[in-house]
Protein backbone atom coordinates (compact mmCIF):
# COMPACT_ATOMS: atom_id res chain seq x y z
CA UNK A 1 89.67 95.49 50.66
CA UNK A 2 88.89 98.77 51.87
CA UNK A 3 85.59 99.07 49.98
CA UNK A 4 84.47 95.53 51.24
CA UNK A 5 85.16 96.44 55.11
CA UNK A 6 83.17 99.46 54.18
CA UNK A 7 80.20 97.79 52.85
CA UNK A 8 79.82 95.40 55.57
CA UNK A 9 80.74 97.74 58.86
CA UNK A 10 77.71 97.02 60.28
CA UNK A 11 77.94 93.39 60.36
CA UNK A 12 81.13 93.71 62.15
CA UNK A 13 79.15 95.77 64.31
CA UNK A 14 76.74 93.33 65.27
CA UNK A 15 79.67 90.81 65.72
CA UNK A 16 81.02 93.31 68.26
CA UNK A 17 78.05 93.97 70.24
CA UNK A 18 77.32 90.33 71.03
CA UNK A 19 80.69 89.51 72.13
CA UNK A 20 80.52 92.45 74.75
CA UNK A 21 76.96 91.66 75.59
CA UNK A 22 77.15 88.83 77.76
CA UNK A 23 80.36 89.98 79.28
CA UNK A 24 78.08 92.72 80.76
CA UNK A 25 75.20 90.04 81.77
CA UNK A 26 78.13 88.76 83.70
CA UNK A 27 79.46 91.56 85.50
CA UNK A 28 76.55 92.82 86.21
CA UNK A 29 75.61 89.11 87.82
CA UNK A 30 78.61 88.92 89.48
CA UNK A 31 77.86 92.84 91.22
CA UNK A 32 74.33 91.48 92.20
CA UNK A 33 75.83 88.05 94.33
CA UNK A 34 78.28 90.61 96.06
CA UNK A 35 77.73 91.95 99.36
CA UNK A 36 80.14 94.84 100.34
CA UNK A 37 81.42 94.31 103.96
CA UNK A 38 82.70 97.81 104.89
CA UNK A 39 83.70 96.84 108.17
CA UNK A 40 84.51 93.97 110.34
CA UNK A 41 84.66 93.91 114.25
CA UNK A 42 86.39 90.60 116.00
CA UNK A 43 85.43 89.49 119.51
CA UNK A 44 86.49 86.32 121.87
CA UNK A 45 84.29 83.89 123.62
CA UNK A 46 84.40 79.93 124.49
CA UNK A 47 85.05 78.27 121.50
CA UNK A 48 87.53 81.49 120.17
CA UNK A 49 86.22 84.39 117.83
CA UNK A 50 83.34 86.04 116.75
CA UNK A 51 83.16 88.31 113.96
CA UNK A 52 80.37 90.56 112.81
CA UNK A 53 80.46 92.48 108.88
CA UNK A 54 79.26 95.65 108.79
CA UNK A 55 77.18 95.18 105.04
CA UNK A 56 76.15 98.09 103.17
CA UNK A 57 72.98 97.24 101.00
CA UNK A 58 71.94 99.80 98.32
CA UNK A 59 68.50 100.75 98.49
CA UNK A 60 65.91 100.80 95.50
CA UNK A 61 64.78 103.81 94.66
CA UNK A 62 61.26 102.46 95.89
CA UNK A 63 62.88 101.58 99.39
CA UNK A 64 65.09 104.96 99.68
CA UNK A 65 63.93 107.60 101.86
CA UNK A 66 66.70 110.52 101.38
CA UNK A 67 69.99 107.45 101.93
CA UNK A 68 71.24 105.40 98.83
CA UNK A 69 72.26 102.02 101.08
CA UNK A 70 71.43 101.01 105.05
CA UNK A 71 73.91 99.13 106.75
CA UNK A 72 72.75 95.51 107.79
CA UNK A 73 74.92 93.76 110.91
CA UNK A 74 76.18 89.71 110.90
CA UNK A 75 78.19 88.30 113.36
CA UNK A 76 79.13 84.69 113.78
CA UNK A 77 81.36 82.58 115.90
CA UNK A 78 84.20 80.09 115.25
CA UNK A 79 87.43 78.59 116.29
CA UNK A 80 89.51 81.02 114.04
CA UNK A 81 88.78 84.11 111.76
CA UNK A 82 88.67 81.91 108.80
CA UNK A 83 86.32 79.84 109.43
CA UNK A 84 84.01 83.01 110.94
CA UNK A 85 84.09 84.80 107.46
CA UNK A 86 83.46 81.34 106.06
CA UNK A 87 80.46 81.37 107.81
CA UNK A 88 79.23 84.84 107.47
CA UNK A 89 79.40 84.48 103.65
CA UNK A 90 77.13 81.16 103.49
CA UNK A 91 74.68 83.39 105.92
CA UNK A 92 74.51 86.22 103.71
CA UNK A 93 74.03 83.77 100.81
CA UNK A 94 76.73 86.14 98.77
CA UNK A 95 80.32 86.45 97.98
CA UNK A 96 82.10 88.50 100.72
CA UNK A 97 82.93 91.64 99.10
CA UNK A 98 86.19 91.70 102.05
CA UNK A 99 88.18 94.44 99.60
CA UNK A 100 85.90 97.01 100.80
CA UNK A 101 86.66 96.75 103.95
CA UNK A 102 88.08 99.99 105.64
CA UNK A 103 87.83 99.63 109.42
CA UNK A 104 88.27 96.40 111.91
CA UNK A 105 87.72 96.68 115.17
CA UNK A 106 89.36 94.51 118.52
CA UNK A 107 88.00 94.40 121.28
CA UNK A 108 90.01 94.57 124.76
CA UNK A 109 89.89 91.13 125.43
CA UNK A 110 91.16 90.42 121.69
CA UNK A 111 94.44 92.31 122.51
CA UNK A 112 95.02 91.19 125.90
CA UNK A 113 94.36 87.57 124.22
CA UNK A 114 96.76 87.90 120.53
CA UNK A 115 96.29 91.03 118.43
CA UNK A 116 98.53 89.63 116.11
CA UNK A 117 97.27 86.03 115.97
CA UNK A 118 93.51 87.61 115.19
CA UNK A 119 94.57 89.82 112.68
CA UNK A 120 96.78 87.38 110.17
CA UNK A 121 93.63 86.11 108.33
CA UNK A 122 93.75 90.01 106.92
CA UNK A 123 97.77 89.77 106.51
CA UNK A 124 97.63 86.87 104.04
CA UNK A 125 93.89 87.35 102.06
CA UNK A 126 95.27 89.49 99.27
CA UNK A 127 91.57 91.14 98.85
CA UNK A 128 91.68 93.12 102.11
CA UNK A 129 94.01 96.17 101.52
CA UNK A 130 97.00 96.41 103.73
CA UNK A 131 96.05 99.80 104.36
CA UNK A 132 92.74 98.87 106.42
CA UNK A 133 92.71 101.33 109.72
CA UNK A 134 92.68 99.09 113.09
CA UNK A 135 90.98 100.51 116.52
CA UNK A 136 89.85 98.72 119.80
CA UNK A 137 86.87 98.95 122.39
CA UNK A 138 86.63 98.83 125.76
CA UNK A 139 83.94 96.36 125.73
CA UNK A 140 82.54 94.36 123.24
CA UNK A 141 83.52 94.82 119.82
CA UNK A 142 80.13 93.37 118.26
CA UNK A 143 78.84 96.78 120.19
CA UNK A 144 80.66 98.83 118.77
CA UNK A 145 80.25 98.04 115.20
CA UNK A 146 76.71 98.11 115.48
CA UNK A 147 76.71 101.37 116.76
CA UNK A 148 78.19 102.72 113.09
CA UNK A 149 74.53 102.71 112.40
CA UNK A 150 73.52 105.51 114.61
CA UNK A 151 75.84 107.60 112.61
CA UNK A 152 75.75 109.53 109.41
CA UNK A 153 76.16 107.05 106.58
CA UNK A 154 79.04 109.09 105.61
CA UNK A 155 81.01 108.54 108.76
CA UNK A 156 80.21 104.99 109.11
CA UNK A 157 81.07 104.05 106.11
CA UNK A 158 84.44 106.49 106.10
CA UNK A 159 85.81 106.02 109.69
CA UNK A 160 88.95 106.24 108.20
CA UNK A 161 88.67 109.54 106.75
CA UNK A 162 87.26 110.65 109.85
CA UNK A 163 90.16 109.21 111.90
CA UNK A 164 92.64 111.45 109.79
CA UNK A 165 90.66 114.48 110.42
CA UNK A 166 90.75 114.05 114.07
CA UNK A 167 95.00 113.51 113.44
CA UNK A 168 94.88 117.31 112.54
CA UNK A 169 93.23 117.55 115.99
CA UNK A 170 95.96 116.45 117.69
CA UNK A 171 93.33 113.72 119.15
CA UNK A 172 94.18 110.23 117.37
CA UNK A 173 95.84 108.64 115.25
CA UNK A 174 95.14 106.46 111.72
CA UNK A 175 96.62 103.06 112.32
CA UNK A 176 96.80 101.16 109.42
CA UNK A 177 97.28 97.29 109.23
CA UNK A 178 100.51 97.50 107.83
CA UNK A 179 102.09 99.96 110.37
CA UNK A 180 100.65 98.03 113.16
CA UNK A 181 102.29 94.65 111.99
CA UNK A 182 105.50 96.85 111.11
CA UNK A 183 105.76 98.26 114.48
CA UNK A 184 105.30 94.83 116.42
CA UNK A 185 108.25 93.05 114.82
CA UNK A 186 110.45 96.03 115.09
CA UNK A 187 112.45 95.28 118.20
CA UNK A 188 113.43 99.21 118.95
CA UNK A 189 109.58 99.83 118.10
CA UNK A 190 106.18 99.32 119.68
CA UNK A 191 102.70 99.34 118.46
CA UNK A 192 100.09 101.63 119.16
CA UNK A 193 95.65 100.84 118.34
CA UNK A 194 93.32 103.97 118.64
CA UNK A 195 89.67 103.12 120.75
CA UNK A 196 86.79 103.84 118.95
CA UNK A 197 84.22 104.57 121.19
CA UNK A 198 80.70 105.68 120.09
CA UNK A 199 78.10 107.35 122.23
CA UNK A 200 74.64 108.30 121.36
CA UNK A 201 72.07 110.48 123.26
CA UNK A 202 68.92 108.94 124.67
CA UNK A 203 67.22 112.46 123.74
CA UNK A 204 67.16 111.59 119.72
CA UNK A 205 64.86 108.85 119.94
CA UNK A 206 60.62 109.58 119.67
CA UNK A 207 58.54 108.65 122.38
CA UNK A 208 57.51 105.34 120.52
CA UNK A 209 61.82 104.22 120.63
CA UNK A 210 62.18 104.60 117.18
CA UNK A 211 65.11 106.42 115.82
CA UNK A 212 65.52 109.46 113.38
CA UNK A 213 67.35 107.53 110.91
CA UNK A 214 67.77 110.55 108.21
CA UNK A 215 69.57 111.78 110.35
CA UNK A 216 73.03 110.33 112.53
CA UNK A 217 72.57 110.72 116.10
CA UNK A 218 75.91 108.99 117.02
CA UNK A 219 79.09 110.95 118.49
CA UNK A 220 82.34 109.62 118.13
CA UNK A 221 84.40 110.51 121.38
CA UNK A 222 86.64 113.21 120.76
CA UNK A 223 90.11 112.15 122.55
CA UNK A 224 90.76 109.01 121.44
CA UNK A 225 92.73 106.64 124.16
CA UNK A 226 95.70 104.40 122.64
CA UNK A 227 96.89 100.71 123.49
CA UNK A 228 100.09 99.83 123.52
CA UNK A 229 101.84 96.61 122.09
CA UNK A 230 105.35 95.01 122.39
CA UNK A 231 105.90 92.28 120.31
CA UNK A 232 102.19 92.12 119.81
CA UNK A 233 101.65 91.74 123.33
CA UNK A 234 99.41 94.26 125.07
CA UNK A 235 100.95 96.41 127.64
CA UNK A 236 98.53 99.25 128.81
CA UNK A 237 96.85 102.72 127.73
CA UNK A 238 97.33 106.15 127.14
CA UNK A 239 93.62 107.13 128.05
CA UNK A 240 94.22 110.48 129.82
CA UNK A 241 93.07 113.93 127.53
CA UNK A 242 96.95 115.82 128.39
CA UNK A 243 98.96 112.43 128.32
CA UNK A 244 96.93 111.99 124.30
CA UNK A 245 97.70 115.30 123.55
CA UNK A 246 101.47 115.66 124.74
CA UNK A 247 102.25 111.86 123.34
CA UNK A 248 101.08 113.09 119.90
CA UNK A 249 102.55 116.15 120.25
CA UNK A 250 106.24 114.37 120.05
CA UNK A 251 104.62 111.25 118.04
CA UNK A 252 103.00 113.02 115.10
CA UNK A 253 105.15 114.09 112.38
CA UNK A 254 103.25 116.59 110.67
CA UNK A 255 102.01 120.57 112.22
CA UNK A 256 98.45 119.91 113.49
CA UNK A 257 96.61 122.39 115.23
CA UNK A 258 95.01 122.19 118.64
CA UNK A 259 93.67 123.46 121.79
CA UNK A 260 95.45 124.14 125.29
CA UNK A 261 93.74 125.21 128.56
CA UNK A 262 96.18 126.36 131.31
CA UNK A 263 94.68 126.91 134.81
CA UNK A 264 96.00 129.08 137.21
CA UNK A 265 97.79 131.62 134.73
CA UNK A 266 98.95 134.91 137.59
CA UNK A 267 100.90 137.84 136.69
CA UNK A 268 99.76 141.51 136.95
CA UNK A 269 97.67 140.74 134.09
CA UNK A 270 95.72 137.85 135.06
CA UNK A 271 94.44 136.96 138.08
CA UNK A 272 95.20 133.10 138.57
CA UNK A 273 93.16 132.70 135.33
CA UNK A 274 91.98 129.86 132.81
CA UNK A 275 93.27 130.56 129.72
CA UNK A 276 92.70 129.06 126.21
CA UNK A 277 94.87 129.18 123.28
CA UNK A 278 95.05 127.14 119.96
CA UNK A 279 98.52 126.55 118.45
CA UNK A 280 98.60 125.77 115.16
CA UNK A 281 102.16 124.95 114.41
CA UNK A 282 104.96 122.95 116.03
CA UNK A 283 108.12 121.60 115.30
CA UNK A 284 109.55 119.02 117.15
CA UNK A 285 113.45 117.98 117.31
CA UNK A 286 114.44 114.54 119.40
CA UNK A 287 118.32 113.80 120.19
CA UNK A 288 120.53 111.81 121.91
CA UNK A 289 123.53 111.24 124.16
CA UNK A 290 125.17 108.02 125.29
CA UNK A 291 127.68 109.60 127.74
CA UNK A 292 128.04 108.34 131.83
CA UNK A 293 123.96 108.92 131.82
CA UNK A 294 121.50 108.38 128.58
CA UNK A 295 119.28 110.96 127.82
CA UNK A 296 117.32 112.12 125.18
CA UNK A 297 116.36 115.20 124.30
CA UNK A 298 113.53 116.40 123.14
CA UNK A 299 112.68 120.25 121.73
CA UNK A 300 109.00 121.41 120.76
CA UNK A 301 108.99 124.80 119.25
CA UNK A 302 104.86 126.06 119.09
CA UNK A 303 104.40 128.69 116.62
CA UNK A 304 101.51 130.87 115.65
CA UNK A 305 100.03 130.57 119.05
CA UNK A 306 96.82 132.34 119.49
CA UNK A 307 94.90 133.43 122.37
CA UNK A 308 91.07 132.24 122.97
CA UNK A 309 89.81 132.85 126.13
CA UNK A 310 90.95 133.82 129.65
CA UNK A 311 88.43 132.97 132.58
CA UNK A 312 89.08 134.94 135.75
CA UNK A 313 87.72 136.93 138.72
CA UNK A 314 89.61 140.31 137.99
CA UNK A 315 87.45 143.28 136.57
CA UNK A 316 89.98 143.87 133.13
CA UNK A 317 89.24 147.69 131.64
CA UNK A 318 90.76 150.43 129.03
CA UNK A 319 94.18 149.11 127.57
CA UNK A 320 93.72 145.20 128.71
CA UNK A 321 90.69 144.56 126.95
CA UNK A 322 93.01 144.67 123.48
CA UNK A 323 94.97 141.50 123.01
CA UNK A 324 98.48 142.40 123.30
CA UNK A 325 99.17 143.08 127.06
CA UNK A 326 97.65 139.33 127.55
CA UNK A 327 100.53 137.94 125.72
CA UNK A 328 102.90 137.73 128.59
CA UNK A 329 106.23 135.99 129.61
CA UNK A 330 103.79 134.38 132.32
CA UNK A 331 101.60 132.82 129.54
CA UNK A 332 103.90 131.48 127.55
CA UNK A 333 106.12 129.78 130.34
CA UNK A 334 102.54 128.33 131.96
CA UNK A 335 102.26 126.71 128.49
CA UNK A 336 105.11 125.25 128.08
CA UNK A 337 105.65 124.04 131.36
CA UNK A 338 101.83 122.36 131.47
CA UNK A 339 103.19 120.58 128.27
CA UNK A 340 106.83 120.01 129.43
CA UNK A 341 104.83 118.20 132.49
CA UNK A 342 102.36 116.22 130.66
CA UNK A 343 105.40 114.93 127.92
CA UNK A 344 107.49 113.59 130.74
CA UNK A 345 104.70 111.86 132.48
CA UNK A 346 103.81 109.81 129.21
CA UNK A 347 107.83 109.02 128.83
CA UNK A 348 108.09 107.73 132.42
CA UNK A 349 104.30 106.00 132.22
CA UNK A 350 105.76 104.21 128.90
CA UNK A 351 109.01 103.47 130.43
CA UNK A 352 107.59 101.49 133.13
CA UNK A 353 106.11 98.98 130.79
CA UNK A 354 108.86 99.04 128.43
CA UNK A 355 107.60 100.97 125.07
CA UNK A 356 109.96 103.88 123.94
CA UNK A 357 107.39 106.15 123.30
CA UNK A 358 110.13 108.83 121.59
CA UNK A 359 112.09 106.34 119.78
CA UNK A 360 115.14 106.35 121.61
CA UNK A 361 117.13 103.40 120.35
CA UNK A 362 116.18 103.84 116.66
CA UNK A 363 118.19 107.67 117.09
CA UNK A 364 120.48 106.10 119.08
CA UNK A 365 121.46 103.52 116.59
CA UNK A 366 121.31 105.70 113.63
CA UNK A 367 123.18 108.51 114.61
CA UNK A 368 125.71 107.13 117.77
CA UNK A 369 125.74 103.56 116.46
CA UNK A 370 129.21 103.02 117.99
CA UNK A 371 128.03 104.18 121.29
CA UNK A 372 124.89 102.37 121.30
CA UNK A 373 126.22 99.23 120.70
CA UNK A 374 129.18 100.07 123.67
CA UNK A 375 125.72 101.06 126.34
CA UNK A 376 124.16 97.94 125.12
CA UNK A 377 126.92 95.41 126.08
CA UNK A 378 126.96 97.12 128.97
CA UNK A 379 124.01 96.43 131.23
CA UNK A 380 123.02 93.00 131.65
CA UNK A 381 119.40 93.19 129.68
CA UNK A 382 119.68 94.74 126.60
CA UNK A 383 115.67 94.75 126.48
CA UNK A 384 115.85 96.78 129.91
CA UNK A 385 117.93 99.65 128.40
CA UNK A 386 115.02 102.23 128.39
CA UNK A 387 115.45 101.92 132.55
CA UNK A 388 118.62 103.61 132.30
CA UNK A 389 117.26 106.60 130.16
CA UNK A 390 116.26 110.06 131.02
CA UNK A 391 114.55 112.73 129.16
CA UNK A 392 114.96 116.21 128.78
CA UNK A 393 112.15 118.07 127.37
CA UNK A 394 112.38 121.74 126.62
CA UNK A 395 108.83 123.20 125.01
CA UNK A 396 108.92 127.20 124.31
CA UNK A 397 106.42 129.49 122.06
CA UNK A 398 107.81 131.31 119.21
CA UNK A 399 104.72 133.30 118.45
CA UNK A 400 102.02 134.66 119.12
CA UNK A 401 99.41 135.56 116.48
C-alpha cells in the first residue's frame, strides 16, 4: 500500500492543487467586490439620516505616489440607518466591508435628536465590532468625516489609536460602542461621547488650491469636549480645558501624565508667577457617607510632580536659579487648590443636570447598601438624590521630582 501511495504522490498532488485552486479564484473575487468602510459619520435632515462611509481604496502601484490607499467619501440619505447603508452599498457597486469600521461619528443634532435610536443598526449587525469608538461634532457630521482626509493616512484610518494616546494626555477619552450603550441603561450611570473636531491651516495649500497630499495637514484639537447622556438623552457638555482635565482626573482609572499651569503662584520665591509643572502620577480614592448630610469624598494624591517653567517679573540669581528652592509649600498648595476648584465645579455643573459624574450611588450601594436604600426612601424622588449630595475633595502632591 505504501509503495503504491509512493508511486503515485504526484497525482495526489495534482488532485490537491485543483481543489485549492478555485477556492483562491474565489477569495480573491470576493476581496476585489469588497470595499472597506473605515469609518461612518451619521447626520439628520427632513426625511431622517444621512450617512457618509469613509472608503479606503488601495492604490496600484501605477496610481501610488508614496500612500498605499486614498480615502474616497459617500454619503446618502434615508428614513433610518438601514436603509442609508443599503444605499451606500448599491452606490459603491460593492459589498460593504462594515467590519472594518473603527470610528462613527454623531453629530450634535443626532444626540439632541436619539443617540441611541441612531446607533442600534451597529448594536444588532454582528459585522461591526462592539468595540467601534463613538465621538460627536459640533456641526455637521458629513464635515467632519471628510476632513479625515486632510490627515495622515495613519491617523485617519486609526482615530482610535489616536484617541487612546490622547487618554494618557489626560485630554479624552476612548468611548467604545459597548460602554456607551452600557452606561445609558445603567440607572446609577450616565454616558459620556468625546467631539472630534478637526482643523486645518489655510497656509498648507499652493497658490493654485491644491493640497500637499503626501503629506497630512489636518490637526486634531487637543482638549477634547465631552457630551453627556442620561438614559440616552442628551444633557450638556464638558467643553472647558480645566473642567476636561479635573473630570478625567477623578474619571480615568489609570496614572496618565499631564500638564498644569497655575497663575499667580507668590511666596518669597516667586513673584505672583505662572508656573508649569507636569505630573505624571495620581491616585485617586472616592468614598462615601450617608449620615444627616451625603457626601462623598474624594482624595487625589499627584506624585512625581515636576517643575517646567515659572513666568514672572522678579530678577531670580545665585541659589534660585537651581530647582530646589522653587519647590515650595506655596506651589504645591496653588496646585492643589486650582485642581480642588476646577473638580468641584464639574461635580456641581453635572449635578445640575443630573449625571453623577463621580459615581456616587454605585459606592453608595456597594459599600453602605443598607443606608442607601434607608436615604433613598427618604426623599420623595429617588432620581433627584444627587441634589442632596455634597462633595469633599482633598488634592495634595506627594512629590516632587
Amino acid at each position: 500500500m505504501f509503495r503504491f501511495f509512493s508511486r503515485h504522490a504526484w497525482i495526489f498532488a495534482i488532485i490537491f492543487l485543483l481543489i485549492l485552486f478555485p477556492v483562491s479564484l474565489t477569495s480573491q473575487a470576493r476581496l476585489n467586490n469588497r470595499a472597506l468602510i473605515t469609518g461612518l459619520a451619521i447626520d439628520k435632515d427632513e426625511s431622517g439620516y444621512v450617512v457618509t462611509a469613509q472608503i479606503a481604496r488601495p492604490l496600484s502601484s501605477r496610481e501610488a505616489s508614496g500612500e498605499s490607499a486614498v480615502l474616497d467619501f459617500v454619503s446618502e440619505s434615508g428614513s433610518s440607518v438601514t436603509e442609508c447603508v443599503k444605499k451606500i452599498t448599491f452606490e459603491i457597486g460593492e459589498i460593504a466591508g462594515l467590519s472594518h469600521t473603527n470610528f462613527i461619528i454623531l453629530s450634535k443634532a443626532v444626540l439632541e435628536d436619539n443617540a441611541i435610536k441612531a446607533l442600534d443598526y451597529f448594536l444588532r449587525d454582528l459585522q461591526i465590532p462592539t468595540s467601534v469608538m463613538l465621538a460627536y461634532s459640533q456641526g455637521s457630521a458629513k464635515d467632519v468625516i471628510t476632513k479625515t482626509s486632510d490627515l495622515d493616512l495613519s491617523v485617519s484610518l486609526g482615530l482610535q489609536k489616536v484617541f487612546m494616546f490622547k487618554e494618557e494626555a489626560l485630554s479624552t477619552l476612548m468611548v467604545p460602542l459597548q460602554n456607551f450603550i452600557d452606561d445609558a441603561f445603567n440607572p446609577s450611570a450616565f454616558s459620556i461621547l468625546p467631539e472630534l473636531e478637526i482643523t486645518t491651516d489655510a497656509s498648507n495649500f499652493s497658490s493654485e488650491g491644491e493640497q500637499n497630499k503626501s503629506v497630512g495637514k489636518g490637526r486634531i484639537k487637543y482638549f477634547t469636549p465631552f457630551a453627556i447622556f442620561k438614559d440616552g438623552k442628551y444633557l450638556g457638555e464638558i467643553n472647558d480645558q480645566n473642567e476636561i482635565r479635573a473630570f478625567l482626573l477623578a474619571k480615568a482609572k489609570n496614572s496618565h501624565q499631564f500638564n498644569l499651569v497655575i497663575d499667580g503662584v507668590n511666596d518669597d520665591v516667586y513673584n505672583d508667577a505662572s508656573v508649569g509643572v507636569r505630573v505624571s502620577d495620581k491616585n485617586v480614592k472616592m468614598a462615601v457617607s450617608l449620615g444627616e448630610k451625603p457626601t462623598l469624598s474624594l482624595n487625589i494624591m499627584l506624585d512625581k510632580v515636576k517643575l517646567l517653567e515659572v513666568n514672572n517679573n522678579a530678577i531670580l540669581s545665585g541659589a534660585f536659579i537651581a530647582q530646589k528652592p522653587y519647590l515650595t509649600k506655596t506651589l504645591e498648595r496653588a496646585i492643589a487648590c486650582q485642581l480642588e476648584n476646577d473638580v468641584r465645579i464639574v461635580f456641581n455643573k453635572t449635578k445640575a443636570i443630573g449625571a453623577d459624574a463621580f459615581g456616587f450611588a454605585d459606592l453608595a450601594y456597594k459599600f453602605n447598601n443598607k443606608e442607601w436604600g434607608e436615604f433613598i426612601s427618604s426623599i420623595p424622588n429617588a432620581d433627584d438624590y444627587l441634589s442632596y449630595v455634597d462633595l469633599i475633595v482633598n488634592v495634595e502632591v506627594s512629590s516632587f521630582i
